[in-house]
PDB file of N, CA and C in Angstrom:
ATOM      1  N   UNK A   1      11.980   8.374  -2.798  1.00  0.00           N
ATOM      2  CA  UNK A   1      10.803   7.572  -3.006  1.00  0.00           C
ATOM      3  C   UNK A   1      10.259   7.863  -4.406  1.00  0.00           C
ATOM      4  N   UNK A   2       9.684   6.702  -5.143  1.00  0.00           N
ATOM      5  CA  UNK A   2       9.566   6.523  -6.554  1.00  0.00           C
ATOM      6  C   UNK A   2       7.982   7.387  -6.795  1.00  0.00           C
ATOM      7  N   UNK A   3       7.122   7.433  -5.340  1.00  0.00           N
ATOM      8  CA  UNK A   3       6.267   8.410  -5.968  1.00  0.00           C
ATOM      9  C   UNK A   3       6.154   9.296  -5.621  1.00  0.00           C
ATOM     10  N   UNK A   4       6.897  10.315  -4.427  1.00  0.00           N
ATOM     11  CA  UNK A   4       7.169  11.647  -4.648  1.00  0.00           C
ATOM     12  C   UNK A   4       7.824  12.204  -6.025  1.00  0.00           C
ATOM     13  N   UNK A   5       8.707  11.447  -6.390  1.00  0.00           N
ATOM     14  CA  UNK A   5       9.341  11.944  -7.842  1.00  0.00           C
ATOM     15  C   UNK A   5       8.523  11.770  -8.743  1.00  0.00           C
ATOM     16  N   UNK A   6       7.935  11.142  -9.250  1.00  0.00           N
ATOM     17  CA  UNK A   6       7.105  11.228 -10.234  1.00  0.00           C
ATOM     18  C   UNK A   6       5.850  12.083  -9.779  1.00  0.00           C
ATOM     19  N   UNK A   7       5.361  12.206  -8.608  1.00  0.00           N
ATOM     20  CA  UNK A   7       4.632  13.167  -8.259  1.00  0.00           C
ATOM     21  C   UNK A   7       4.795  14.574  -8.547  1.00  0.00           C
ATOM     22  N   UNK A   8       6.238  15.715  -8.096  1.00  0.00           N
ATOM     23  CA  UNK A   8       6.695  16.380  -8.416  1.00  0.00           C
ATOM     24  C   UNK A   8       7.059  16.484  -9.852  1.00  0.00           C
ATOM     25  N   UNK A   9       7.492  15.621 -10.902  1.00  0.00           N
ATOM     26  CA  UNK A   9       7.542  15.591 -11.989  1.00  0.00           C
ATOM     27  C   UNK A   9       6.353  15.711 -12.540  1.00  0.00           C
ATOM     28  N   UNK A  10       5.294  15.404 -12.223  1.00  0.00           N
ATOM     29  CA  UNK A  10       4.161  15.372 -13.036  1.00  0.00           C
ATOM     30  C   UNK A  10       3.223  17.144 -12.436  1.00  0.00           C
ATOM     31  N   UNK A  11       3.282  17.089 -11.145  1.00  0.00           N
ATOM     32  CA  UNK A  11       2.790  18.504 -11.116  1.00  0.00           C
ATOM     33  C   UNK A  11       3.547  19.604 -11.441  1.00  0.00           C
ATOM     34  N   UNK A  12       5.024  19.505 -12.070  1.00  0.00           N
ATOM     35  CA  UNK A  12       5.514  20.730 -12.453  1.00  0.00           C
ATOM     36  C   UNK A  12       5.242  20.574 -13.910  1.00  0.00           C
ATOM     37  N   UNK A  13       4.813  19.441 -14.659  1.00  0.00           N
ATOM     38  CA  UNK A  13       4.908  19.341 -16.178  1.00  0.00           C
ATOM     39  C   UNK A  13       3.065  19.844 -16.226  1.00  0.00           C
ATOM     40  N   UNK A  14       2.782  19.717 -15.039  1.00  0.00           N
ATOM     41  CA  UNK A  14       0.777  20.455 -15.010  1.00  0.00           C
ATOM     42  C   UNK A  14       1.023  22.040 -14.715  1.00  0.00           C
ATOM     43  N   UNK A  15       2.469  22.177 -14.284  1.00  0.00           N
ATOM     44  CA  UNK A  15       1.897  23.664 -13.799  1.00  0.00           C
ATOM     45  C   UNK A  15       2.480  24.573 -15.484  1.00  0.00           C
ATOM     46  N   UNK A  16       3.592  23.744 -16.357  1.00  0.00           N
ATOM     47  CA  UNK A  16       4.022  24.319 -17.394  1.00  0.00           C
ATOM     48  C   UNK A  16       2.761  24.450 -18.295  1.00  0.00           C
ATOM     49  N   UNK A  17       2.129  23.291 -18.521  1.00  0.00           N
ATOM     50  CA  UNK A  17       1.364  22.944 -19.913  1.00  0.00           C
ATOM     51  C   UNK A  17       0.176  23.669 -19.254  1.00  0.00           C
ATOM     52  N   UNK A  18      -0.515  24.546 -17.764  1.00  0.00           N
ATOM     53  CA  UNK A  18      -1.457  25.482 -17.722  1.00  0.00           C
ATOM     54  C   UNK A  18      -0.708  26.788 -18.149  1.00  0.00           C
ATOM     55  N   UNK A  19       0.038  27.484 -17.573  1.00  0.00           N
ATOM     56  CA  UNK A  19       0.862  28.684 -17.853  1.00  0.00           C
ATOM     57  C   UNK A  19       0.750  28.650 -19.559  1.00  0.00           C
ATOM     58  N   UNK A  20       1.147  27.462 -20.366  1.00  0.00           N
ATOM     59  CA  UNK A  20       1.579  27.840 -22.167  1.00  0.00           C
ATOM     60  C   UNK A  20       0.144  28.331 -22.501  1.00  0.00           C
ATOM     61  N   UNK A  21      -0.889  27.095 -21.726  1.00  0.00           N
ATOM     62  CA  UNK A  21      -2.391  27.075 -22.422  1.00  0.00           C
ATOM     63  C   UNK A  21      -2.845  28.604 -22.075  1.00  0.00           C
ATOM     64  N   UNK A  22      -2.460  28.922 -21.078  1.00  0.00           N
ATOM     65  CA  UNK A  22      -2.635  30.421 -20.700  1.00  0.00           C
ATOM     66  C   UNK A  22      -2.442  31.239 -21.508  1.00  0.00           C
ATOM     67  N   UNK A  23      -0.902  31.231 -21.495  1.00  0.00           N
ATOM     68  CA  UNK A  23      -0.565  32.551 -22.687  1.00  0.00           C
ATOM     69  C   UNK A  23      -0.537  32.242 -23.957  1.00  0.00           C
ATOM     70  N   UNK A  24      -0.658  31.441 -24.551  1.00  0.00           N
ATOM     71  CA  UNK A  24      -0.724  30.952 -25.997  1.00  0.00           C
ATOM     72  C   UNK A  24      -2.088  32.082 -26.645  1.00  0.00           C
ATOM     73  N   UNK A  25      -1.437  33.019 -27.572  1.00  0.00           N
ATOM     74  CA  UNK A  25      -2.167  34.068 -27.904  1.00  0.00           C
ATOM     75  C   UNK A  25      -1.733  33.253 -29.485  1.00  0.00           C
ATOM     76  N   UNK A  26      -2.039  32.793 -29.733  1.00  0.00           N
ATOM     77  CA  UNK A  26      -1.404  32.403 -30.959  1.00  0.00           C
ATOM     78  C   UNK A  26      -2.888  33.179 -32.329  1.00  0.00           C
ATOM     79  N   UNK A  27      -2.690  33.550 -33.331  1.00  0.00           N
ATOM     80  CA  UNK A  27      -3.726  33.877 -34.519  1.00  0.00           C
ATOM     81  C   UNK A  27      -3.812  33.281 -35.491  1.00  0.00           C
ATOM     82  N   UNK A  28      -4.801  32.590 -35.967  1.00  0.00           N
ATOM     83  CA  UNK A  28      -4.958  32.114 -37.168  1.00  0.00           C
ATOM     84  C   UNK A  28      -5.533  32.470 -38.595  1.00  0.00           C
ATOM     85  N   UNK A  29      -4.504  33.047 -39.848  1.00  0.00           N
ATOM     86  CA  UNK A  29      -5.313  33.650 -40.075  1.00  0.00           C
ATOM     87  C   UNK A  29      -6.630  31.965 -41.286  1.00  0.00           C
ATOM     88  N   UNK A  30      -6.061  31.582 -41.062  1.00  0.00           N
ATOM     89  CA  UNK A  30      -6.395  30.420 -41.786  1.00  0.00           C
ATOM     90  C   UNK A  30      -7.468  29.159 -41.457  1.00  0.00           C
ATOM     91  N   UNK A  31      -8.333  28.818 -41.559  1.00  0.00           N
ATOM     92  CA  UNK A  31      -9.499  27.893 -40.849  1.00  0.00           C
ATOM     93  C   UNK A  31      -9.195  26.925 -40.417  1.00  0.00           C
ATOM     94  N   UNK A  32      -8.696  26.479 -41.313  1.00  0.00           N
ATOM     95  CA  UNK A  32      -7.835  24.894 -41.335  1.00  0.00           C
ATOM     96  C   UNK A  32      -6.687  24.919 -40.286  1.00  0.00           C
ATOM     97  N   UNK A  33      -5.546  25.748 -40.045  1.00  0.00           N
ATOM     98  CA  UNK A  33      -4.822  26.141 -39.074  1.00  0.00           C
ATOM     99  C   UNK A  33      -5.434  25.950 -37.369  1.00  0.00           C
ATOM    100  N   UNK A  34      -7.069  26.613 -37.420  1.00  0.00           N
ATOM    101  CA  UNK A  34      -7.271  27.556 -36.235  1.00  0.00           C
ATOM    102  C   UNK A  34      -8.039  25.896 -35.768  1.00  0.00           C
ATOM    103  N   UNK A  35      -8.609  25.072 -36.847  1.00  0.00           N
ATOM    104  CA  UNK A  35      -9.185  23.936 -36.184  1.00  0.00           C
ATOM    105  C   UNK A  35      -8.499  22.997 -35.869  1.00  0.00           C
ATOM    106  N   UNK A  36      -7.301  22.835 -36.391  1.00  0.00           N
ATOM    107  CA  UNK A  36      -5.838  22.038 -36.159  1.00  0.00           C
ATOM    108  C   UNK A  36      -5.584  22.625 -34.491  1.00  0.00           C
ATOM    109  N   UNK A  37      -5.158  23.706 -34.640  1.00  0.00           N
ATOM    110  CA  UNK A  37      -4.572  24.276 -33.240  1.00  0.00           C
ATOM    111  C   UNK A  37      -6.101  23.757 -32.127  1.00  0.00           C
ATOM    112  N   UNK A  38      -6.834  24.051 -32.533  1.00  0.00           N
ATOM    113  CA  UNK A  38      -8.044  24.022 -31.271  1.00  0.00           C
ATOM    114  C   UNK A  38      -7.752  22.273 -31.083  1.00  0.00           C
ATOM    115  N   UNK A  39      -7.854  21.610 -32.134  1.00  0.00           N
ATOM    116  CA  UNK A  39      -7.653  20.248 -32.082  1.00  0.00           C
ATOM    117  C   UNK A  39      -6.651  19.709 -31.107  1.00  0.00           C
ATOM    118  N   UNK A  40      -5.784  20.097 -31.228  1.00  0.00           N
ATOM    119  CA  UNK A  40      -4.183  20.021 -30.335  1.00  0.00           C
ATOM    120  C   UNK A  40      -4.778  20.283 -29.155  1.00  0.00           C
ATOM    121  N   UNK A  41      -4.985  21.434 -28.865  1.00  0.00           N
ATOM    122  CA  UNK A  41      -5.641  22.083 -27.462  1.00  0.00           C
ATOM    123  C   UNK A  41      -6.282  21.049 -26.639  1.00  0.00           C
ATOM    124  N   UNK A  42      -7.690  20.772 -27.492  1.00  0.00           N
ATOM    125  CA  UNK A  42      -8.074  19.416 -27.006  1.00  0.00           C
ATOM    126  C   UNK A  42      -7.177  18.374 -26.296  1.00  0.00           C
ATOM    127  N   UNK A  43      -6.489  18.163 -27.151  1.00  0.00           N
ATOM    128  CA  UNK A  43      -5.982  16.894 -26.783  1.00  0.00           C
ATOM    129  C   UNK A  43      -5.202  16.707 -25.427  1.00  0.00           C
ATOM    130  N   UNK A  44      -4.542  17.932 -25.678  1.00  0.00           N
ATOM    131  CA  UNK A  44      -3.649  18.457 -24.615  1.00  0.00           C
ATOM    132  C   UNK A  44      -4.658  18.503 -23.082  1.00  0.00           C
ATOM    133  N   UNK A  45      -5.515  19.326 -23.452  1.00  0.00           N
ATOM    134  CA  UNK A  45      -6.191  19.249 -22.132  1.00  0.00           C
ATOM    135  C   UNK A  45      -6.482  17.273 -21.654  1.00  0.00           C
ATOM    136  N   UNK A  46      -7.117  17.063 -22.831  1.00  0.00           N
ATOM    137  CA  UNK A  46      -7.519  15.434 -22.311  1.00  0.00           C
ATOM    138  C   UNK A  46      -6.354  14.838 -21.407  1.00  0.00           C
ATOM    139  N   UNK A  47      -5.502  15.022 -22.236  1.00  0.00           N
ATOM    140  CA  UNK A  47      -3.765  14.473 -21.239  1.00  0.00           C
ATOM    141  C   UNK A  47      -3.721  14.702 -19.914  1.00  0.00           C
ATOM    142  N   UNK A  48      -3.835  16.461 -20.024  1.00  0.00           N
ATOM    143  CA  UNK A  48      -3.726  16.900 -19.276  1.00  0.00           C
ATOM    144  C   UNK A  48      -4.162  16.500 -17.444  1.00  0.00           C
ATOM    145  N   UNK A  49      -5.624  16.133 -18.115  1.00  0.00           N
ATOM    146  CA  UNK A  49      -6.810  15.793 -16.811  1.00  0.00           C
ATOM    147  C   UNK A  49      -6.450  14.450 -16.492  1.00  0.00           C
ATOM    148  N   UNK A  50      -6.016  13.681 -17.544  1.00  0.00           N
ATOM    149  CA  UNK A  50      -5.687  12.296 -17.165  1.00  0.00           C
ATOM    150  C   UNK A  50      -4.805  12.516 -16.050  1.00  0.00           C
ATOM    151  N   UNK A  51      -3.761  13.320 -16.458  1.00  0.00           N
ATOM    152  CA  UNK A  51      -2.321  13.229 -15.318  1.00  0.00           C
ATOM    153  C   UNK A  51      -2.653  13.793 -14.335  1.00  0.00           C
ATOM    154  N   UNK A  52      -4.133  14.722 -14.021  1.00  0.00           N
ATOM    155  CA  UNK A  52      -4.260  15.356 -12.993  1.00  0.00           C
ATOM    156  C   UNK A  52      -5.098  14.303 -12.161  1.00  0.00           C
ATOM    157  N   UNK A  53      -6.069  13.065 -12.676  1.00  0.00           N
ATOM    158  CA  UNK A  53      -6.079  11.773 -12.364  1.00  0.00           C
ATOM    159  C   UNK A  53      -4.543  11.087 -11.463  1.00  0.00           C
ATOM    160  N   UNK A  54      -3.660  10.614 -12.465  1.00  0.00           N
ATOM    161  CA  UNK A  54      -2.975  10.272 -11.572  1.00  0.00           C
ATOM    162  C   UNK A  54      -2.787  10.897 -10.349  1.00  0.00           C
ATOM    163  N   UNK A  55      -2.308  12.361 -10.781  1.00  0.00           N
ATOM    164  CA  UNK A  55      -1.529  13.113  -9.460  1.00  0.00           C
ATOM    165  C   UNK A  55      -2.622  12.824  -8.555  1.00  0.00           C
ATOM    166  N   UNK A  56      -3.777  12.985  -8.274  1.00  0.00           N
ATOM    167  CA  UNK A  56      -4.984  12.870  -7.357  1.00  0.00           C
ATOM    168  C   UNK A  56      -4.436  11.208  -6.357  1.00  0.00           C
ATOM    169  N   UNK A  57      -4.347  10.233  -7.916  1.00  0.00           N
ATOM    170  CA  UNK A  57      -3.680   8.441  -7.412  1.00  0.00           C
ATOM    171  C   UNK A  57      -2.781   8.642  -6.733  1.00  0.00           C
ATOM    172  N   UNK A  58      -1.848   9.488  -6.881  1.00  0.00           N
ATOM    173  CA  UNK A  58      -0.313   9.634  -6.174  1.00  0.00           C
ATOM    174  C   UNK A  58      -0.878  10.068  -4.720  1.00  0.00           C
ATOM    175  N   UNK A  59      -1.397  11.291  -4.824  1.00  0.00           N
ATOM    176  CA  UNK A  59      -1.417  11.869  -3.524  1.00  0.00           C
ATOM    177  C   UNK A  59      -2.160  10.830  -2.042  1.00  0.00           C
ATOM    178  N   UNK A  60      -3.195  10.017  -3.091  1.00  0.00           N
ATOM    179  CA  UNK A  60      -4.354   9.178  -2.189  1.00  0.00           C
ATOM    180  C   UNK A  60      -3.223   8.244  -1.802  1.00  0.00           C
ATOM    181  N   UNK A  61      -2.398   7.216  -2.685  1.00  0.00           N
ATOM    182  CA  UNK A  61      -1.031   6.545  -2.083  1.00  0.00           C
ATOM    183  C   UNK A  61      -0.273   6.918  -1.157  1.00  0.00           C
ATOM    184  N   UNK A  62      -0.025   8.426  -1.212  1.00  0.00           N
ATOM    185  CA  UNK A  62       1.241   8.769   0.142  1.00  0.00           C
ATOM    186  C   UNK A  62       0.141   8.620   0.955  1.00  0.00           C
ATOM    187  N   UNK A  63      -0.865   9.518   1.018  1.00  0.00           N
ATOM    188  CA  UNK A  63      -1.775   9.300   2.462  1.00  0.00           C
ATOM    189  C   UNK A  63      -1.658   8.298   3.133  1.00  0.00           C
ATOM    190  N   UNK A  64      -2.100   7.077   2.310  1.00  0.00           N
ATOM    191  CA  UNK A  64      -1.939   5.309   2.670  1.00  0.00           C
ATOM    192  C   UNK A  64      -0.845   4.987   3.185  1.00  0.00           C
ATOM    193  N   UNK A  65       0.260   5.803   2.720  1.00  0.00           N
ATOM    194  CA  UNK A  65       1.594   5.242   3.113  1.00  0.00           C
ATOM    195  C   UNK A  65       1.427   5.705   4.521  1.00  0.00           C
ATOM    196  N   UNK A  66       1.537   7.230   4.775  1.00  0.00           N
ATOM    197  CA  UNK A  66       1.180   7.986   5.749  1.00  0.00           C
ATOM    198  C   UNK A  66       0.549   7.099   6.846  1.00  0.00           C
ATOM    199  N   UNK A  67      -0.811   6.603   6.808  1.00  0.00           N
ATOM    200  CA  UNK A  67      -1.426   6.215   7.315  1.00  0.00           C
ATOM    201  C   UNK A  67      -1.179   4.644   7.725  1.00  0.00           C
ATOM    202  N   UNK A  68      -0.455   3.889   6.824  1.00  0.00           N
ATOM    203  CA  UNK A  68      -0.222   2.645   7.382  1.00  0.00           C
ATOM    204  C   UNK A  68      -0.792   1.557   6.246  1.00  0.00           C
ATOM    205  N   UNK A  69      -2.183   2.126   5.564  1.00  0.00           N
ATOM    206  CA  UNK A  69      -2.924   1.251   5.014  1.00  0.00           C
ATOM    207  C   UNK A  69      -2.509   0.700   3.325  1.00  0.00           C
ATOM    208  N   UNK A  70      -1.376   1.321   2.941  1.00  0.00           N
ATOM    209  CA  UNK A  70      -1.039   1.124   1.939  1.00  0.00           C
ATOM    210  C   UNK A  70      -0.201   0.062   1.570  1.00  0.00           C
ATOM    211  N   UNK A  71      -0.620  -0.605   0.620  1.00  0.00           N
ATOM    212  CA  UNK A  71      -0.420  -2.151   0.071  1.00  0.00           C
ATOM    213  C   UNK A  71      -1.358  -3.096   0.405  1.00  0.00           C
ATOM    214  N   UNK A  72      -2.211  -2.531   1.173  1.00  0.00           N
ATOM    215  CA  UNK A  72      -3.919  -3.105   1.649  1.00  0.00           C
ATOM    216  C   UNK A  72      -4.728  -3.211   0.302  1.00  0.00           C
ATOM    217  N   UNK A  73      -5.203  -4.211   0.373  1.00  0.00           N
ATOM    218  CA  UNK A  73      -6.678  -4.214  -0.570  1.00  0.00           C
ATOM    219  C   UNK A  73      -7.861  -3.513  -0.273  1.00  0.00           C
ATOM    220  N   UNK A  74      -8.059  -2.468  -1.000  1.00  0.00           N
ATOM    221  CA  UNK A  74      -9.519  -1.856  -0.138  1.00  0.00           C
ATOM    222  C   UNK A  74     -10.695  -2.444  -0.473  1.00  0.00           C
ATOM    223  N   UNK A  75     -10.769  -3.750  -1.105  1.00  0.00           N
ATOM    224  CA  UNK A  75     -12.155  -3.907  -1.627  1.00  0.00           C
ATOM    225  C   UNK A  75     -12.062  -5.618  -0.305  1.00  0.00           C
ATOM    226  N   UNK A  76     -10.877  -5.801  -0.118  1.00  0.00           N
ATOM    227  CA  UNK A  76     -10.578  -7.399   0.851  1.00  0.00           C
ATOM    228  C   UNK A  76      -9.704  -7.262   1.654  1.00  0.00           C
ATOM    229  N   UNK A  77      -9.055  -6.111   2.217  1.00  0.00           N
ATOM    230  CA  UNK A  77      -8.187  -6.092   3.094  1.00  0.00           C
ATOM    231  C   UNK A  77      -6.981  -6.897   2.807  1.00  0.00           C
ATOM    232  N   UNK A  78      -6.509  -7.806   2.013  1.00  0.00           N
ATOM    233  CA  UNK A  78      -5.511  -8.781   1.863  1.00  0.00           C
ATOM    234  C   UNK A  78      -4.525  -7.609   1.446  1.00  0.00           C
ATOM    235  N   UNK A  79      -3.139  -7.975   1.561  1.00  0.00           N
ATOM    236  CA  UNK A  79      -1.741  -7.339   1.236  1.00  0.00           C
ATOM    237  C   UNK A  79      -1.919  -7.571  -0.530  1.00  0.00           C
ATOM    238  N   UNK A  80      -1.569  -6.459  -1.117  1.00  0.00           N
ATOM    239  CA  UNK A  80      -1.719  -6.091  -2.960  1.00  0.00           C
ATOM    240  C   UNK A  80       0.254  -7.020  -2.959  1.00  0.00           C
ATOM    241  N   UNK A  81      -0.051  -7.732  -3.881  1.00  0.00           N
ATOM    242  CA  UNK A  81       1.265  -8.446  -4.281  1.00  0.00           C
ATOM    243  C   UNK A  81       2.393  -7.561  -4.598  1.00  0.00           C
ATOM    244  N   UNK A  82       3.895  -7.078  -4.197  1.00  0.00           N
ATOM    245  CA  UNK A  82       4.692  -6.428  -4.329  1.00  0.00           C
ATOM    246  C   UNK A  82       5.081  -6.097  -6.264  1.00  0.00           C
ATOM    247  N   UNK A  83       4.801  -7.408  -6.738  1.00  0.00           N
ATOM    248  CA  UNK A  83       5.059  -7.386  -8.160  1.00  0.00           C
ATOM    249  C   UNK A  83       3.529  -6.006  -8.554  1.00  0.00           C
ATOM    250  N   UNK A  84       2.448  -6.399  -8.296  1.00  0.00           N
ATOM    251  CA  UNK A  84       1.293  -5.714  -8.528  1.00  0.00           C
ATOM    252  C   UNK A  84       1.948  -3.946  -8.457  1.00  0.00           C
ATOM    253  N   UNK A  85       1.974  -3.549  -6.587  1.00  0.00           N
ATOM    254  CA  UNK A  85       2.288  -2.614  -6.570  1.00  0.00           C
ATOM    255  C   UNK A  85       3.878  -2.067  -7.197  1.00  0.00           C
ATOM    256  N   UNK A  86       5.051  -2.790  -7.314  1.00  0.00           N
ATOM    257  CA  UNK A  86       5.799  -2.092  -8.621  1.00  0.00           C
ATOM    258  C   UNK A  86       5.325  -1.930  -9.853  1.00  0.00           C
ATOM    259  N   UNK A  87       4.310  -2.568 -10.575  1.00  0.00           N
ATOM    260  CA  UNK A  87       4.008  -2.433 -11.779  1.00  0.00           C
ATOM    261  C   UNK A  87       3.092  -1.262 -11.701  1.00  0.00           C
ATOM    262  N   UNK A  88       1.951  -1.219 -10.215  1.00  0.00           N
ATOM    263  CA  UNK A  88       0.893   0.220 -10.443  1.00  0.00           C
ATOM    264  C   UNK A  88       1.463   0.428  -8.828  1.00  0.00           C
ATOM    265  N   UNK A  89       2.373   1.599  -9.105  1.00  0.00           N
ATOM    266  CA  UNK A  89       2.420   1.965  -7.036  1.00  0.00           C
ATOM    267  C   UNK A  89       0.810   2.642  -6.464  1.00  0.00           C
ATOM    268  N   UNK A  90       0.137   2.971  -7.428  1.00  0.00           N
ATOM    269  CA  UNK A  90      -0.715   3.944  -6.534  1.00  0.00           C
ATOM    270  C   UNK A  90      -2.164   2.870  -7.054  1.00  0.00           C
ATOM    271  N   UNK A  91      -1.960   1.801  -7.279  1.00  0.00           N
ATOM    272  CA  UNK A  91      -3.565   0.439  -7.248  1.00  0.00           C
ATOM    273  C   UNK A  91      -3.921   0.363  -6.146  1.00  0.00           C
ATOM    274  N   UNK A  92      -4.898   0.368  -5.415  1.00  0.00           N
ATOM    275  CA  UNK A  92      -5.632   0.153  -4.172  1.00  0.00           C
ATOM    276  C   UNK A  92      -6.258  -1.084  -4.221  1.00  0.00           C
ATOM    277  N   UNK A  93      -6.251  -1.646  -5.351  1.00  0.00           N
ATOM    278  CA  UNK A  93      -6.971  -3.537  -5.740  1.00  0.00           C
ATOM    279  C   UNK A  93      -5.700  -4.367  -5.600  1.00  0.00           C
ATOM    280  N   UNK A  94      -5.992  -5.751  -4.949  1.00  0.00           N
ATOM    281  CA  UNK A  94      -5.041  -6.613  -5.497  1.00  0.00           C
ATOM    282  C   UNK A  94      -5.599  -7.204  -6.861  1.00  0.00           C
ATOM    283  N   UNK A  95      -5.300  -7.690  -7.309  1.00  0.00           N
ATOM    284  CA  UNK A  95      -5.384  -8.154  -8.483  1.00  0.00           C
ATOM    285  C   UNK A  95      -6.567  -9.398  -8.606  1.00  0.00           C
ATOM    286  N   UNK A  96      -6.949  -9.892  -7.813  1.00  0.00           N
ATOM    287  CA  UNK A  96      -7.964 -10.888  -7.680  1.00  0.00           C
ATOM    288  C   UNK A  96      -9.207 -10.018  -7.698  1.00  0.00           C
ATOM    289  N   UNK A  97      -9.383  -8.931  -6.620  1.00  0.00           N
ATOM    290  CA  UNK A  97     -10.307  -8.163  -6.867  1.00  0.00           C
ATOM    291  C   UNK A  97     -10.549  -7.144  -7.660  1.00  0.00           C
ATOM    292  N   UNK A  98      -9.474  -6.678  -8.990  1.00  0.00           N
ATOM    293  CA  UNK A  98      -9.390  -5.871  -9.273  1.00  0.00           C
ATOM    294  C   UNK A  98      -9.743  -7.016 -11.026  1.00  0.00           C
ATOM    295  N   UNK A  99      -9.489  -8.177 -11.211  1.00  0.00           N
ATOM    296  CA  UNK A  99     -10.132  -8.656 -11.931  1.00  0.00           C
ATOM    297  C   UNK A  99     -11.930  -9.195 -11.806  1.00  0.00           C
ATOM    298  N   UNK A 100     -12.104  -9.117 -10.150  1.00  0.00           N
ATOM    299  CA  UNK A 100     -13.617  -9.319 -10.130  1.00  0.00           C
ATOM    300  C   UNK A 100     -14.570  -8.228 -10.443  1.00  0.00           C
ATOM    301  N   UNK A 101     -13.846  -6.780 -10.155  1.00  0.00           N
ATOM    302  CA  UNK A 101     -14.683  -5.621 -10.697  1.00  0.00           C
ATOM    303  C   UNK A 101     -14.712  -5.349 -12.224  1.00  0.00           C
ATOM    304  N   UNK A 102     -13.350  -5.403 -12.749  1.00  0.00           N
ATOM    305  CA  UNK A 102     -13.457  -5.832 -14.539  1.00  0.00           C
ATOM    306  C   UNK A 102     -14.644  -6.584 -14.728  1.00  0.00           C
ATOM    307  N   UNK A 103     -14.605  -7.479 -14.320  1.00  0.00           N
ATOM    308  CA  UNK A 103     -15.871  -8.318 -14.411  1.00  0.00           C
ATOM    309  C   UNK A 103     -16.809  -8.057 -14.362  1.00  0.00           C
ATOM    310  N   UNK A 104     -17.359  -7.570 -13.261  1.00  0.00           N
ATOM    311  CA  UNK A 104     -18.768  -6.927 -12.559  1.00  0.00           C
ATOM    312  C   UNK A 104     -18.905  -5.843 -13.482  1.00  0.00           C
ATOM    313  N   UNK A 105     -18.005  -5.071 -14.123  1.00  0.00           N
ATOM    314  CA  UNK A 105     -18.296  -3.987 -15.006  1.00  0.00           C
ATOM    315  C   UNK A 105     -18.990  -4.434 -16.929  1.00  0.00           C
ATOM    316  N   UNK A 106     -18.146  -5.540 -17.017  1.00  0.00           N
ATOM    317  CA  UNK A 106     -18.520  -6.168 -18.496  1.00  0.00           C
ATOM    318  C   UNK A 106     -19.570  -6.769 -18.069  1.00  0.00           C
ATOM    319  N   UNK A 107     -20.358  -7.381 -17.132  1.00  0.00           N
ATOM    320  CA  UNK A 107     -21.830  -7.925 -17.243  1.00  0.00           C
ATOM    321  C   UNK A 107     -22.168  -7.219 -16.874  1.00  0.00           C
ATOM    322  N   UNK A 108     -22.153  -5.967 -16.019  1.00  0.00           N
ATOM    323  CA  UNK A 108     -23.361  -4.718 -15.763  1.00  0.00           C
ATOM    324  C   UNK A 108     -23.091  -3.490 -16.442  1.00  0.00           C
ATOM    325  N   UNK A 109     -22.109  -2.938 -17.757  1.00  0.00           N
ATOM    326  CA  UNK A 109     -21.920  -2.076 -17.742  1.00  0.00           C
ATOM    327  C   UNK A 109     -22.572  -0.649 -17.514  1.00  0.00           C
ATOM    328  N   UNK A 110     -21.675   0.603 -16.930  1.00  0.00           N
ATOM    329  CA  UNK A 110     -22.734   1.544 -16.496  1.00  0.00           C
ATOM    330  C   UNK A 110     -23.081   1.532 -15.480  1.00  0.00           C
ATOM    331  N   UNK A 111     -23.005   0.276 -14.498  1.00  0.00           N
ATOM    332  CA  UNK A 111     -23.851   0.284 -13.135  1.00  0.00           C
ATOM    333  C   UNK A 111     -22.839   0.949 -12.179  1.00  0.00           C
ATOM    334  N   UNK A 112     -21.265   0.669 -12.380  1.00  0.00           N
ATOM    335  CA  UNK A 112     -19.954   0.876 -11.426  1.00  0.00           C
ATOM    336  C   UNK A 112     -19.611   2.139 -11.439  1.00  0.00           C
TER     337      UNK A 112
END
């Protein structure tokens, strides 16, 4: 199954990139160096949390699968279009409602 594997792929590439951030004793003796490296760091973490986002998407998908309810619309109950879910396996919108909340977000932004 296409999202256990990428599931497992993505929490072993979270458990490497905590372990480096861990031991990375690295010294700078240089300013410019040490704000570069912190810079990287950053970024890395930002990635990081994103993918720990997905993995969270992945895990809420098997449940669904688990459970039955997956390929359901949770905002309309209607079946999410097969093209939809190959393009995002772990979307909980079909696409009708998932363009009405885009929506609801650009005339209220902040409120969602």
């Amino acid at each position: 199954m296409q999202l256990v594997a990428r599931r497992e792929a993505l929490a072993e590439d979270l458990r490497q990139a905590t372990v480096q951030l861990i031991n990375d004793e690295s010294v700078y003796t240089d300013s410019v160096d040490q704000a570069a490296a912190e810079t990287d760091k950053t970024l890395t973490l930002q990635m990081k949390n994103r993918d720990r986002n997905v993995l969270w998407q992945i895990d809420e998908a098997l449940k669904r699968l688990n459970d039955g309810s997956f390929g359901d619309c949770e905002r309309c109950g209607e079946s999410i279009s097969e093209g939809r879910i190959e393009a995002f396996p772990f979307t909980t919108l079909c696409i009708d409602c998932k363009a009405e909340l885009e929506s609801e977000e650009h005339r209220f932004p902040g409120r969602m």
